[in-house]
N, C-alpha and C. Protein backbone atom coordinates (compact mmCIF):
# COMPACT_ATOMS: atom_id res chain seq x y z
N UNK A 1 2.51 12.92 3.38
CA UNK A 1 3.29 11.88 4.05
C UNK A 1 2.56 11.43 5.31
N UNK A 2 2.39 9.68 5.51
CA UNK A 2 1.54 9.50 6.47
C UNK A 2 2.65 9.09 7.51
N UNK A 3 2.33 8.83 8.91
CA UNK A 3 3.09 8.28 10.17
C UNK A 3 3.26 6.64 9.80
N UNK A 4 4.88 6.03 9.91
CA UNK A 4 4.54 4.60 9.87
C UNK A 4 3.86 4.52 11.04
N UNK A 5 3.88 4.84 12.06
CA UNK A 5 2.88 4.78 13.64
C UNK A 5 2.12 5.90 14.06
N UNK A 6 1.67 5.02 14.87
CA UNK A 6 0.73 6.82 15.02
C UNK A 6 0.17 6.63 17.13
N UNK A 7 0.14 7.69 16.99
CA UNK A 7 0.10 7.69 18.79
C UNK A 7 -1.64 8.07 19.06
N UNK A 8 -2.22 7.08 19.06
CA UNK A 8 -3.65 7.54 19.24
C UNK A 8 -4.41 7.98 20.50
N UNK A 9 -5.31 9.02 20.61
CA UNK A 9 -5.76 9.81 21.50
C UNK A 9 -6.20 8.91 22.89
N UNK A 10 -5.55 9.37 24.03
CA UNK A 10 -5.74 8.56 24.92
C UNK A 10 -5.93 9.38 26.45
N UNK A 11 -6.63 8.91 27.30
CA UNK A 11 -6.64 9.54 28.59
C UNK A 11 -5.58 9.42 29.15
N UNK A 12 -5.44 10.72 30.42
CA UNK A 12 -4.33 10.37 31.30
C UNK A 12 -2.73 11.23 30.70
N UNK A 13 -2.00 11.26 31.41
CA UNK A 13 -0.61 12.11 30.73
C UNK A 13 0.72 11.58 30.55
N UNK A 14 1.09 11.04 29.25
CA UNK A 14 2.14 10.15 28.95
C UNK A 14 3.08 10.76 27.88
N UNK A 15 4.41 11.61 27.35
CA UNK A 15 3.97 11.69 26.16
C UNK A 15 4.96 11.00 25.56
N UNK A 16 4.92 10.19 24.45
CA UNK A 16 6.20 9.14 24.10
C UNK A 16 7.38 9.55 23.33
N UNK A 17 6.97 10.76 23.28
CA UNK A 17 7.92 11.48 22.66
C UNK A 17 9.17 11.68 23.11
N UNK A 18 9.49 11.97 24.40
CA UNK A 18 10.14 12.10 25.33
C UNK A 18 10.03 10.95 26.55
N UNK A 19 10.97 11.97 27.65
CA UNK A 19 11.21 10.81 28.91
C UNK A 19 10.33 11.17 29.90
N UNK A 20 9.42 12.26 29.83
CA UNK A 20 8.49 12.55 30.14
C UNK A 20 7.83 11.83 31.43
N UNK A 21 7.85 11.76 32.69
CA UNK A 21 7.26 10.82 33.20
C UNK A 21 5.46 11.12 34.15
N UNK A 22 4.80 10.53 33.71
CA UNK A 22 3.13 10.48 34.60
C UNK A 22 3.62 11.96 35.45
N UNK A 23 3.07 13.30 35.09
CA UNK A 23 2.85 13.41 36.01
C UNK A 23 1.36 13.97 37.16
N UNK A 24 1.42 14.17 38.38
CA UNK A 24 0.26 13.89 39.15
C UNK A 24 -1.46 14.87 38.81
N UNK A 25 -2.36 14.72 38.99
CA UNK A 25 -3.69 14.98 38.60
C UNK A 25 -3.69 16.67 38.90
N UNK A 26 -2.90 16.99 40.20
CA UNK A 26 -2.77 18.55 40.86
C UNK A 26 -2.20 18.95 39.66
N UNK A 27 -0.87 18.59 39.20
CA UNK A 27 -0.35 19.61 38.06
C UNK A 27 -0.48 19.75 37.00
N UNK A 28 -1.21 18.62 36.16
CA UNK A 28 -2.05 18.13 35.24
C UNK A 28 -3.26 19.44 35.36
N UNK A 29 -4.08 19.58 36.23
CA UNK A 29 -4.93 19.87 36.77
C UNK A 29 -4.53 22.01 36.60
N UNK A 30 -3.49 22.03 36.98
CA UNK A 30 -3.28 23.41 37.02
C UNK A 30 -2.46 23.65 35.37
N UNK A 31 -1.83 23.28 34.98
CA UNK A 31 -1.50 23.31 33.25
C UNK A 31 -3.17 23.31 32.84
N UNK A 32 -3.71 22.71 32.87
CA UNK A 32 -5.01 22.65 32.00
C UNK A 32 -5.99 23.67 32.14
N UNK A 33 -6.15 24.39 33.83
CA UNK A 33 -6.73 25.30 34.09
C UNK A 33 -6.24 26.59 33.41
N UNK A 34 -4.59 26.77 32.73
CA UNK A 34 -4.28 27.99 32.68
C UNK A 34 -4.40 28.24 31.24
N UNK A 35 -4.00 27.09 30.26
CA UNK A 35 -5.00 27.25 29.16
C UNK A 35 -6.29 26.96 28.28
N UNK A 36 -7.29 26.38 29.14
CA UNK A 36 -8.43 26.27 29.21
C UNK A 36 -9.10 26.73 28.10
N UNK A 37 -9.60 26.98 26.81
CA UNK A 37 -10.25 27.21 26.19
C UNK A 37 -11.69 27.17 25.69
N UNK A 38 -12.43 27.97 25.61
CA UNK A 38 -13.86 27.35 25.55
C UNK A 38 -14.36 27.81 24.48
N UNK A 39 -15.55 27.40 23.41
CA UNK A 39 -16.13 28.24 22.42
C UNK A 39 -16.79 27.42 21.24
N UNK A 40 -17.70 27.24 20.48
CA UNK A 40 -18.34 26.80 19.30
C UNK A 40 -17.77 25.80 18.57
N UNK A 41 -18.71 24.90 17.72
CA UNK A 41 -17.86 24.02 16.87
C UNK A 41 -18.30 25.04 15.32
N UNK A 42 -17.11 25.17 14.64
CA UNK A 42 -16.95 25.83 13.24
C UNK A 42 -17.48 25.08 12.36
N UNK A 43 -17.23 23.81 12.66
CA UNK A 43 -17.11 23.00 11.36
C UNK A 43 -15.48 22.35 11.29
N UNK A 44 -15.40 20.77 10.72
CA UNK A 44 -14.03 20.38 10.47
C UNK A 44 -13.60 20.93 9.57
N UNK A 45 -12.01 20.85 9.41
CA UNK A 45 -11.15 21.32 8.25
C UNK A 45 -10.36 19.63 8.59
N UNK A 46 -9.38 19.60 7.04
CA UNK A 46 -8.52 18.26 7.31
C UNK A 46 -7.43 19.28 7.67
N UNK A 47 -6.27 18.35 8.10
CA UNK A 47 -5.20 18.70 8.90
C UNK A 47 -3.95 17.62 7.82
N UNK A 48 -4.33 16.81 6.81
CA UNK A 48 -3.11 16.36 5.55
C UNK A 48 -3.10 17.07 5.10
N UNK A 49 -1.73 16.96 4.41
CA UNK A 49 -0.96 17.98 3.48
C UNK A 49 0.03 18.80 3.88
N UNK A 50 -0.50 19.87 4.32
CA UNK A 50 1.10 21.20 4.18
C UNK A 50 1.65 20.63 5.20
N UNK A 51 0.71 20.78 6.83
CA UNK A 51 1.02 20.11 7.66
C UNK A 51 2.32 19.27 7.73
N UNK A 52 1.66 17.74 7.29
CA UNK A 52 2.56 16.80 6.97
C UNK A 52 3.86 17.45 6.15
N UNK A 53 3.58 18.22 5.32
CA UNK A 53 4.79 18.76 4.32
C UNK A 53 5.81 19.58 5.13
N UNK A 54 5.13 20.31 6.10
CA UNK A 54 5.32 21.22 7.11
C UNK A 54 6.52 20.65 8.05
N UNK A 55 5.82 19.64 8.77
CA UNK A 55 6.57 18.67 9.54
C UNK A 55 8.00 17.98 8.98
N UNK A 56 8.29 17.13 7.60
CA UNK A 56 9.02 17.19 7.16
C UNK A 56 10.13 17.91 6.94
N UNK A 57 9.44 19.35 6.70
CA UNK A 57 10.67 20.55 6.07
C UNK A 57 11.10 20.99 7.68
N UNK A 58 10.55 20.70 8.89
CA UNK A 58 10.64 21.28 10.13
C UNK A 58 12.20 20.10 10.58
N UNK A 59 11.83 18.93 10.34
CA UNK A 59 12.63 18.02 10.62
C UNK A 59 13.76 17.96 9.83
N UNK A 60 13.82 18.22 8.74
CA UNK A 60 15.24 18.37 7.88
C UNK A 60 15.87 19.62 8.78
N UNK A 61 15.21 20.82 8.80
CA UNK A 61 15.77 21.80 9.29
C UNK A 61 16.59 21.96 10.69
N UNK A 62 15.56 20.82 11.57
CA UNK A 62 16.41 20.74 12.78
C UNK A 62 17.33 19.93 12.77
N UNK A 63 17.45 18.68 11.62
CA UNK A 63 18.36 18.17 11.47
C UNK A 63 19.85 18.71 11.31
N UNK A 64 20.10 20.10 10.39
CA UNK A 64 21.23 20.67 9.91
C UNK A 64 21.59 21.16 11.50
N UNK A 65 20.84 21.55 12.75
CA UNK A 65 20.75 22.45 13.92
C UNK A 65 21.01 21.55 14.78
N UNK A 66 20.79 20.31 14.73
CA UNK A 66 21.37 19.25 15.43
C UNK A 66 22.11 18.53 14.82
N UNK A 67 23.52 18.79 14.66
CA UNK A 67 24.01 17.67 14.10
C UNK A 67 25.12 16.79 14.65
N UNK A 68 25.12 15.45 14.00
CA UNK A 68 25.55 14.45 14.90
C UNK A 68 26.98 14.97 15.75
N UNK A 69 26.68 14.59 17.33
CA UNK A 69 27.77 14.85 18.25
C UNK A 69 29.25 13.96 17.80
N UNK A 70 30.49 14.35 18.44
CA UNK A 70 31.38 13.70 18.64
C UNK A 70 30.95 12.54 19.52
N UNK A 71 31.35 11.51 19.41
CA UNK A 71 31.36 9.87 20.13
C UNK A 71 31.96 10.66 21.54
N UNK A 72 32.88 11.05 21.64
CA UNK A 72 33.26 11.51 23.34
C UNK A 72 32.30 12.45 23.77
N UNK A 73 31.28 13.48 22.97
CA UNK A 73 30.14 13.78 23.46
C UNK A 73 28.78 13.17 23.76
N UNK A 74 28.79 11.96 22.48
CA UNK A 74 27.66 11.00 23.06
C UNK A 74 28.05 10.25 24.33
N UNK A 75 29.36 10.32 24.65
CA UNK A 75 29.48 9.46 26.23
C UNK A 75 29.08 10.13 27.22
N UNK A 76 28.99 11.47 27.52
CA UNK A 76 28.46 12.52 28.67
C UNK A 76 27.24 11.97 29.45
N UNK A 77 27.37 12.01 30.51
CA UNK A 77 26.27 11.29 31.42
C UNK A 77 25.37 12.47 30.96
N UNK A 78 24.17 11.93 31.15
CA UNK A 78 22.70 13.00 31.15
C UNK A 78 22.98 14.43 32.85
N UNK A 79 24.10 13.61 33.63
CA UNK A 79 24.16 14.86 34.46
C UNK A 79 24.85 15.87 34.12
N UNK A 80 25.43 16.05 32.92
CA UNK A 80 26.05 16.95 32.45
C UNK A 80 25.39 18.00 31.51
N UNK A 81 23.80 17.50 31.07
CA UNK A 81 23.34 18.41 30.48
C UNK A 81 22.12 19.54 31.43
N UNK A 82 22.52 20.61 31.67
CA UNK A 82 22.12 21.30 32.44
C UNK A 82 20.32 22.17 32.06
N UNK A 83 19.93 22.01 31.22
CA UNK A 83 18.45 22.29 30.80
C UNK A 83 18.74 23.83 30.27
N UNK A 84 17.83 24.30 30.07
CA UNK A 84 17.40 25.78 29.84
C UNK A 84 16.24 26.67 30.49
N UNK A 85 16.90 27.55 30.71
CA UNK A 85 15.75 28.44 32.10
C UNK A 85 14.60 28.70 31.30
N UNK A 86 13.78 28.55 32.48
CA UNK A 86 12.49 28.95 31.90
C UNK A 86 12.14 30.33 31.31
N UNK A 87 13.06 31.17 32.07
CA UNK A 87 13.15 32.50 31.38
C UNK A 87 13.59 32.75 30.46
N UNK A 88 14.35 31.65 29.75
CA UNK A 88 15.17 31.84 28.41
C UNK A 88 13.85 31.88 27.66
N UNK A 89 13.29 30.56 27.60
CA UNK A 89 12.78 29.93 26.95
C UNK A 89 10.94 31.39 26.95
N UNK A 90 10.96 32.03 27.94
CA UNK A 90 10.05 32.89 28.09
C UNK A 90 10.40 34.17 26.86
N UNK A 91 11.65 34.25 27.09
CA UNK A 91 12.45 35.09 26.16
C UNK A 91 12.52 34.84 24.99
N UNK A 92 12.35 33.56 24.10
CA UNK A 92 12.47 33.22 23.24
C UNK A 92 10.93 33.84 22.62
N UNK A 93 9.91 33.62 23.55
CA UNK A 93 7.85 33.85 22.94
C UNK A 93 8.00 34.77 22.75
N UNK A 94 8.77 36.29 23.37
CA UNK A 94 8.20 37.61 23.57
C UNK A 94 9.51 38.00 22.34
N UNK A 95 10.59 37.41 21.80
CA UNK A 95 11.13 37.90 20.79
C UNK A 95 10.15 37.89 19.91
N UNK A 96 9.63 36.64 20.01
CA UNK A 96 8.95 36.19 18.76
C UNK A 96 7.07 37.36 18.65
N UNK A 97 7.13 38.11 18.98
CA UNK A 97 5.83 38.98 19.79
C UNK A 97 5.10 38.40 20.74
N UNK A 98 5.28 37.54 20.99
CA UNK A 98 4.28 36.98 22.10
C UNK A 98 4.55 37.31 23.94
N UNK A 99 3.47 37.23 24.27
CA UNK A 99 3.50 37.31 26.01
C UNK A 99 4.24 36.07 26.49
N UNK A 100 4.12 36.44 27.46
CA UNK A 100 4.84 35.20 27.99
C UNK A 100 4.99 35.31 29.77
N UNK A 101 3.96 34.69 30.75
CA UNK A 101 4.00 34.96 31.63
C UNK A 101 4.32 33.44 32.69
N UNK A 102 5.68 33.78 33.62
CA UNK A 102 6.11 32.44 34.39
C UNK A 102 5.56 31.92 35.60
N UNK A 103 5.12 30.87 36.16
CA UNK A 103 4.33 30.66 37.18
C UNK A 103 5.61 29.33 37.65
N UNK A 104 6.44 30.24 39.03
CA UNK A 104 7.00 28.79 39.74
C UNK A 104 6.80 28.78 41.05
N UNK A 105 5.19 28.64 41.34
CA UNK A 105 4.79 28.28 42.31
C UNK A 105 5.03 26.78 42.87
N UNK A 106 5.67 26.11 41.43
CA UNK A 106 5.82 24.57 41.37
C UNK A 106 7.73 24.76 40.55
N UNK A 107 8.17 24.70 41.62
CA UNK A 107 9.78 25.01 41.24
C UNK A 107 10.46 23.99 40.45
N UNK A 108 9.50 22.61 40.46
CA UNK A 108 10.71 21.73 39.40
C UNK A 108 9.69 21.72 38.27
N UNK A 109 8.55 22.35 37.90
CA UNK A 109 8.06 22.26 36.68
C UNK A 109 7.01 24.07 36.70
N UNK A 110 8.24 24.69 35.68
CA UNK A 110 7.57 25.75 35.81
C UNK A 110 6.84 26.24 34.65
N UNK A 111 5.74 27.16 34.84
CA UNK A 111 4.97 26.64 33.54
C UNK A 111 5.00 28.10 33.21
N UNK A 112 5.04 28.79 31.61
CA UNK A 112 4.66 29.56 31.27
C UNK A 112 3.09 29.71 30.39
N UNK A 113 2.68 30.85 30.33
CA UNK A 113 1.59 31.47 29.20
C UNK A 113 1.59 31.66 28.86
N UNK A 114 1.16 31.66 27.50
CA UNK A 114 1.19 32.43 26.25
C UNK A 114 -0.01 33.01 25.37
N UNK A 115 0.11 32.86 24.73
CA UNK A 115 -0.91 32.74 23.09
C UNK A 115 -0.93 33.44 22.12
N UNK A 116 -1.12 32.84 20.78
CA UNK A 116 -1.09 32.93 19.47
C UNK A 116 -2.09 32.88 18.64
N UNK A 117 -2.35 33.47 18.03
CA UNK A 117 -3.71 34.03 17.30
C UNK A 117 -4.80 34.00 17.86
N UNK A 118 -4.63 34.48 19.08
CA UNK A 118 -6.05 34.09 20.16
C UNK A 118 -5.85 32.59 20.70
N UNK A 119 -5.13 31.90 20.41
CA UNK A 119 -5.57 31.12 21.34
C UNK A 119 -4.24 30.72 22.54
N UNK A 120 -5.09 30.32 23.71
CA UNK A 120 -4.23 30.12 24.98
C UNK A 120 -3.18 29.19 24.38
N UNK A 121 -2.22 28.89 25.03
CA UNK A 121 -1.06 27.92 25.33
C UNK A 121 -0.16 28.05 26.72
N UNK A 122 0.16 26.70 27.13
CA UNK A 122 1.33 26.31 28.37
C UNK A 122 2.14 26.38 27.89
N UNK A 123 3.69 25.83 28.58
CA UNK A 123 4.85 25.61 28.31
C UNK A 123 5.28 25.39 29.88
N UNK A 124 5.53 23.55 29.63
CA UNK A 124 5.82 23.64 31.25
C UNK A 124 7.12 23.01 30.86
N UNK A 125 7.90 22.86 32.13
CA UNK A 125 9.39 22.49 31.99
C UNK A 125 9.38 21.15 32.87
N UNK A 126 10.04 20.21 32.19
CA UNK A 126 10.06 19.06 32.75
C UNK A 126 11.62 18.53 32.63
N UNK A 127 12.06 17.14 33.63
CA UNK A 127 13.86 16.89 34.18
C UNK A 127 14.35 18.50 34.66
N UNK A 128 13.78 18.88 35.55
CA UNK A 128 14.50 20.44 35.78
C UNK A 128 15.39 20.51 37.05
N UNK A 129 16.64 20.98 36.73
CA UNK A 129 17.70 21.78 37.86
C UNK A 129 17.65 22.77 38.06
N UNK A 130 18.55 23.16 38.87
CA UNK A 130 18.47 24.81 39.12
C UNK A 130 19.24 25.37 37.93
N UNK A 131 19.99 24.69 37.26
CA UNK A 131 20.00 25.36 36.30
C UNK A 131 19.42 25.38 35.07
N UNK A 132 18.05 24.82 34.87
CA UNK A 132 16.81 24.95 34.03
C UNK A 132 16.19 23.49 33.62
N UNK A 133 15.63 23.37 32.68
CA UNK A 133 14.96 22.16 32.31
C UNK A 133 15.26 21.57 30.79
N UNK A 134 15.55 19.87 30.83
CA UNK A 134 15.91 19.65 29.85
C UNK A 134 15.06 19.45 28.29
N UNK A 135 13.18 19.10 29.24
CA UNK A 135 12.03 19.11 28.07
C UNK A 135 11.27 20.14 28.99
N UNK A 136 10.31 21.04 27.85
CA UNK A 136 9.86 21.04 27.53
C UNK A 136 8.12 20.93 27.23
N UNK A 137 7.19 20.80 27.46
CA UNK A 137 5.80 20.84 26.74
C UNK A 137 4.90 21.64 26.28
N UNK A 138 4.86 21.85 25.16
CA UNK A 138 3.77 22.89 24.71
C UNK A 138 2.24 22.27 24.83
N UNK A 139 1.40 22.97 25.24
CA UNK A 139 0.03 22.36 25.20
C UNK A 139 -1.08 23.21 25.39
N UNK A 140 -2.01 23.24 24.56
CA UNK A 140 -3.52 23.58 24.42
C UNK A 140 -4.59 22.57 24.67
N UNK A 141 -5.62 23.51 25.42
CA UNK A 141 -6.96 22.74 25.81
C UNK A 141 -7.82 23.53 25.22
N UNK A 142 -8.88 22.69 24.48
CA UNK A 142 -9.96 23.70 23.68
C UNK A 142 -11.28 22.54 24.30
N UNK A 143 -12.07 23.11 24.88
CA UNK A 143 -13.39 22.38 25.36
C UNK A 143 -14.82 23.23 24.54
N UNK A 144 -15.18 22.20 23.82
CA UNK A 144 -16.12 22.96 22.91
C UNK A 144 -17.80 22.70 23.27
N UNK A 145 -18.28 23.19 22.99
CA UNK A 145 -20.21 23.05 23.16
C UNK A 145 -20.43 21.55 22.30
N UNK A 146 -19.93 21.11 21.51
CA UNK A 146 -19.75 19.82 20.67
C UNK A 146 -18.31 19.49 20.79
N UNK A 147 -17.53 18.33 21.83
CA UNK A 147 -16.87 17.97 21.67
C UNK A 147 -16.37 17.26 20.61
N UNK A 148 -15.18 17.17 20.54
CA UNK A 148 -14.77 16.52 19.04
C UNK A 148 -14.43 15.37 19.76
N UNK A 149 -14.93 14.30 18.81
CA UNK A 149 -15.53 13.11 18.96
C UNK A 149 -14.01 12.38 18.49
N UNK A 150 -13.61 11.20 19.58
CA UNK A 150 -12.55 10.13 19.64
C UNK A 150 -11.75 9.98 18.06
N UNK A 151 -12.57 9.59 17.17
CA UNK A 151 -12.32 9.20 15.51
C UNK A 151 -11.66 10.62 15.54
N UNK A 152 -12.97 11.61 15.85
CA UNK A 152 -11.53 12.69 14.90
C UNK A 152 -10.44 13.12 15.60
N UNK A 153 -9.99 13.04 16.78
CA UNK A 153 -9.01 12.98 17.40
C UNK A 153 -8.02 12.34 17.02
N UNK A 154 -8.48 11.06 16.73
CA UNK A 154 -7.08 9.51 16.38
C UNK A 154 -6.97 10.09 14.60
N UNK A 155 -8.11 10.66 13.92
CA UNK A 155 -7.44 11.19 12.55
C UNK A 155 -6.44 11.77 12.63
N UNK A 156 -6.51 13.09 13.61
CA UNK A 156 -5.73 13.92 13.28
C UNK A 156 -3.74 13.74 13.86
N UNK A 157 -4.30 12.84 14.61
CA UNK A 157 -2.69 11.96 15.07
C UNK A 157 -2.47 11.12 14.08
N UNK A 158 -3.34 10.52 13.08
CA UNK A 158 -2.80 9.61 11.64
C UNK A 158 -2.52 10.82 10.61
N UNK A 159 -2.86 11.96 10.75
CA UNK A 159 -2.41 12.77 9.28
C UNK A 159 -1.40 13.78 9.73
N UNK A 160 -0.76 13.57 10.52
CA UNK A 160 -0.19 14.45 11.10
C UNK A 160 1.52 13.84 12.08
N UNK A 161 2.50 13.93 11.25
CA UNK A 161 3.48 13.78 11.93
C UNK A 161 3.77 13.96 13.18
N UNK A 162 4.23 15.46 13.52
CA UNK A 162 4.52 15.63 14.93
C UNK A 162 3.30 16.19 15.98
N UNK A 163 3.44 16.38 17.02
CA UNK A 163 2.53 16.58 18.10
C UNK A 163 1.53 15.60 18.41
N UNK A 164 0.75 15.88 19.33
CA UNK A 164 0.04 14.37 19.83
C UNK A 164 -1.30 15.31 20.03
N UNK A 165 -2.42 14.53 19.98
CA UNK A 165 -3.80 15.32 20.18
C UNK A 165 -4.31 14.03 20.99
N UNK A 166 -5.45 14.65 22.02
CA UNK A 166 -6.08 13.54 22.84
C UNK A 166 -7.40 13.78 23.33
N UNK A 167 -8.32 13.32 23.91
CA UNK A 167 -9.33 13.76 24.52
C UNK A 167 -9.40 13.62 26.30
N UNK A 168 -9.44 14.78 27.28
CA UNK A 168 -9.26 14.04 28.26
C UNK A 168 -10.50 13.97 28.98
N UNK A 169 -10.39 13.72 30.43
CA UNK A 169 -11.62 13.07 31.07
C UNK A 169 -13.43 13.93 31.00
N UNK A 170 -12.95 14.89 30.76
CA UNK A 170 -13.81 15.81 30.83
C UNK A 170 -14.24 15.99 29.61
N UNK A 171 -14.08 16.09 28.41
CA UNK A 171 -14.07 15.39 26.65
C UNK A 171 -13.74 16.69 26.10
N UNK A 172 -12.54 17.64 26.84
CA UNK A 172 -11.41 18.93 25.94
C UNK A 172 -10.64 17.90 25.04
N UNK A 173 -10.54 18.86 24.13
CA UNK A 173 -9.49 18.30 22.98
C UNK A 173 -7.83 18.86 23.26
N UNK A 174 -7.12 18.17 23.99
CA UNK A 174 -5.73 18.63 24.11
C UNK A 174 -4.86 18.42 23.11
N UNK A 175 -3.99 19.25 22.97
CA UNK A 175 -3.05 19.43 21.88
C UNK A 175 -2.05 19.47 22.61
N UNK A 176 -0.55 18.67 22.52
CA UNK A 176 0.88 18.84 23.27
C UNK A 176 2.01 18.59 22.21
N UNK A 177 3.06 19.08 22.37
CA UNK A 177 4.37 18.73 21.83
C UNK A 177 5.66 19.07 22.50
N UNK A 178 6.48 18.08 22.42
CA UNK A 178 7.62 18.26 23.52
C UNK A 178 8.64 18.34 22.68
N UNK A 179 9.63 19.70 23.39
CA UNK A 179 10.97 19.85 22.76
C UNK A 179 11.89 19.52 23.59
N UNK A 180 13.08 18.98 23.49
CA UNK A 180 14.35 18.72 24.31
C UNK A 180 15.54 20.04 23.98
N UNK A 181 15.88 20.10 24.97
CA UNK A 181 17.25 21.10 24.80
C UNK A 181 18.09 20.75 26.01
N UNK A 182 19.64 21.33 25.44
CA UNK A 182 20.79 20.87 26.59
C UNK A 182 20.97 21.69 27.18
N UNK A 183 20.81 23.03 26.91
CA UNK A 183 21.21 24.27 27.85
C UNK A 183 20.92 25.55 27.12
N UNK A 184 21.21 26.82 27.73
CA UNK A 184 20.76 27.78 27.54
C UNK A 184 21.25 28.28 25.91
N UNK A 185 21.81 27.47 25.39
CA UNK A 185 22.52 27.93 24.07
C UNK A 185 21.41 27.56 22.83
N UNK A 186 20.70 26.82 23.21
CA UNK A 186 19.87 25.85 22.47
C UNK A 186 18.56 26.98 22.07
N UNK A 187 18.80 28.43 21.76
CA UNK A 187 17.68 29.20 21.63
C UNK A 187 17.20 28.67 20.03
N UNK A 188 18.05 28.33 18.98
CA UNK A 188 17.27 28.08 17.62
C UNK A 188 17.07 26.91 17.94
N UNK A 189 16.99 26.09 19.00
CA UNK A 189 15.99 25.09 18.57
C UNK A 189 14.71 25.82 19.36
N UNK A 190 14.82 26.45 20.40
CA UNK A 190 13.06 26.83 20.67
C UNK A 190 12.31 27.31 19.69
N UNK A 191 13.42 28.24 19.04
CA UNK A 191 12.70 29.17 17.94
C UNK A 191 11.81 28.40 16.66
N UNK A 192 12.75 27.25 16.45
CA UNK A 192 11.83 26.49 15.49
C UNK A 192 11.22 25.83 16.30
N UNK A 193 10.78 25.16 17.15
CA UNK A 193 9.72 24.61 17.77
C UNK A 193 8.48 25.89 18.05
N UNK A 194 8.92 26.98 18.40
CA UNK A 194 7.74 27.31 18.65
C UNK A 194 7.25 27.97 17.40
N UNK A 195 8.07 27.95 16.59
CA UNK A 195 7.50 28.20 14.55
C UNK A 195 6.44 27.10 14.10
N UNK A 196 7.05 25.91 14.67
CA UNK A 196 6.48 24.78 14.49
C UNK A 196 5.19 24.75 15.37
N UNK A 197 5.01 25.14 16.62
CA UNK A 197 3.41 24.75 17.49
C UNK A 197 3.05 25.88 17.28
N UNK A 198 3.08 26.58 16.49
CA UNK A 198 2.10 28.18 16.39
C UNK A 198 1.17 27.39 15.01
N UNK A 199 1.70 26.98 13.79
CA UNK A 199 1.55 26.40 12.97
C UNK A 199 0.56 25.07 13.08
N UNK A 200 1.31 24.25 14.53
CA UNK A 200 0.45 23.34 14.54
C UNK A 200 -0.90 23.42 15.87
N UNK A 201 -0.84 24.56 16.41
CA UNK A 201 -1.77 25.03 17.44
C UNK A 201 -2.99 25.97 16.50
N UNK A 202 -2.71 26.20 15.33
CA UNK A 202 -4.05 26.61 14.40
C UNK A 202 -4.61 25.89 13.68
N UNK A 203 -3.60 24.88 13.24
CA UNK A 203 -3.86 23.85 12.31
C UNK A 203 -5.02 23.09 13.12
N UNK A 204 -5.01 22.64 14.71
CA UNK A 204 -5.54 22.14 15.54
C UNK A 204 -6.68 22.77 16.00
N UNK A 205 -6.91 23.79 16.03
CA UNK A 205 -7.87 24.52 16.21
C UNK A 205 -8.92 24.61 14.92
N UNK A 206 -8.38 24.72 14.03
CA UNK A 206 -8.94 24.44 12.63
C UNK A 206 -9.55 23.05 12.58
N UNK A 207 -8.85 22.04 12.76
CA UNK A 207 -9.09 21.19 12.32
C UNK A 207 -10.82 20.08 13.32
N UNK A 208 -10.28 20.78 14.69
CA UNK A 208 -11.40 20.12 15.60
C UNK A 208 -12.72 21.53 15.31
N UNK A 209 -12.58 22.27 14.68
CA UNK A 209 -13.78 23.19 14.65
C UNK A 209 -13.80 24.16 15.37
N UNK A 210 -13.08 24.60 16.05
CA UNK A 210 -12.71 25.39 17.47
C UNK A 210 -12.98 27.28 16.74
N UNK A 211 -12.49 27.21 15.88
CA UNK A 211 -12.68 28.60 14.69
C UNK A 211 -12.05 28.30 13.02
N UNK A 212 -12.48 29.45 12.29
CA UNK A 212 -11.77 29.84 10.89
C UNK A 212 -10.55 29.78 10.79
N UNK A 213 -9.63 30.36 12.15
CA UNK A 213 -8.59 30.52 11.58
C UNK A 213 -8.59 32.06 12.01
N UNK A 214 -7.14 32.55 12.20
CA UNK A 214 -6.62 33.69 13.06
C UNK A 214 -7.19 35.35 11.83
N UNK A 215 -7.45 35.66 12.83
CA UNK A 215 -7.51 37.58 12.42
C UNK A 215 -6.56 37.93 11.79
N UNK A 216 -6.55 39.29 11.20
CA UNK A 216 -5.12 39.71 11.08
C UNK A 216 -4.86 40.35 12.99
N UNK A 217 -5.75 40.64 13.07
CA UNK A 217 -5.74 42.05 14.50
C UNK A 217 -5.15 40.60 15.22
N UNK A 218 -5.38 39.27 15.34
CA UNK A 218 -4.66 38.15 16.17
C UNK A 218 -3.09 38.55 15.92
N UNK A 219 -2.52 38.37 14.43
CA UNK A 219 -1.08 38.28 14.71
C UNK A 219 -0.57 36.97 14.78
């Protein structure tokens, strides 16, 4: 299944997925430093097929997990939805075996660490209150000895439903995807999102040449 649109690889930090807004080069700058990746080109793999099949069966599924509100709940101002702590959402990686370490040196966007089959990942929180954040971003930086070149970047955003891939100024191949949630109750939707960017954070790694593909000793 192809995208009727497709979001092609672009400089700078936008993501259209969400309400997401610009934000500044410092925090841009420190997300990118913390998962930073460096290492060899493998060779391409394509990224059509399961993927795409992947994405589909991901979206029916969240469909049954979201399902349509009452009309007196679609009237609720957006100040009524209170986000989800970053610690939830920290809680959600380390059920799942993963680390998960919080950095809120930057209190309205706090970012966690992770990683999955070896490779790094963020998770920063964006619209955030004190009582947590309403998106969301997952994101990987892989900077290779042979950057992967613009074309295959904008491929892999045409064969590929969800998440966005880009090249930024420095020519890393970033990988992002944004989840929304209303509050701390909202743990099965992290859970399938982060089912979903483990899936599509190898697929991505695979696909720009970055490695084979995870160990067993990865996990």
């Amino acid at each position: 299944m192809r995208r009727g649109h497709q979001y092609h690889a672009i400089k700078g930090w936008y993501s259209p997925q969400s309400t997401v807004s610009m934000c500044d080069r410092g925090q841009m700058q420190r997300r990118s430093d913390a998962v930073r990746m460096k290492g060899k080109s493998m060779g391409y793999r394509s990224a059509k097929g399961w993927l795409s099949l992947l994405s589909s069966v991901f979206m029916l599924a969240a469909a049954s997990v979201v399902a349509p509100a009452p009309a007196a709940a679609q009237e609720a101002s957006a100040s009524e939805i209170e986000g989800m702590s970053a610690a939830a959402v920290a809680a959600v990686l380390r059920e799942a075996g993963l680390t998960a370490s919080i950095d809120t040196s930057v209190p309205e966007s706090p970012l966690i660490t992770s990683a999955f089959a070896g490779l790094a990942f963020a998770v920063e929180g964006y619209s955030c209150r004190a009582s947590g954040c309403s998106e969301y971003l997952f994101e990987a930086v892989f900077e290779l000895e042979s950057p992967a070149s613009l074309n295959r970047i904008n491929t892999f955003n045409y064969e590929t439903l969800l998440g966005r891939a880009y090249l930024d100024e420095d020519g890393a191949a970033n990988l992002d995807f944004t989840m929304t949630v209303a509050d701390g109750n909202d743990t099965e939707i992290a859970q399938r999102t982060l089912d979903l960017w483990k899936d599509l954070l190898v697929t991505f790694a695979e696909f720009i040449g970055y490695y084979d593909g995870p160990s067993a000793a990865d996990g």
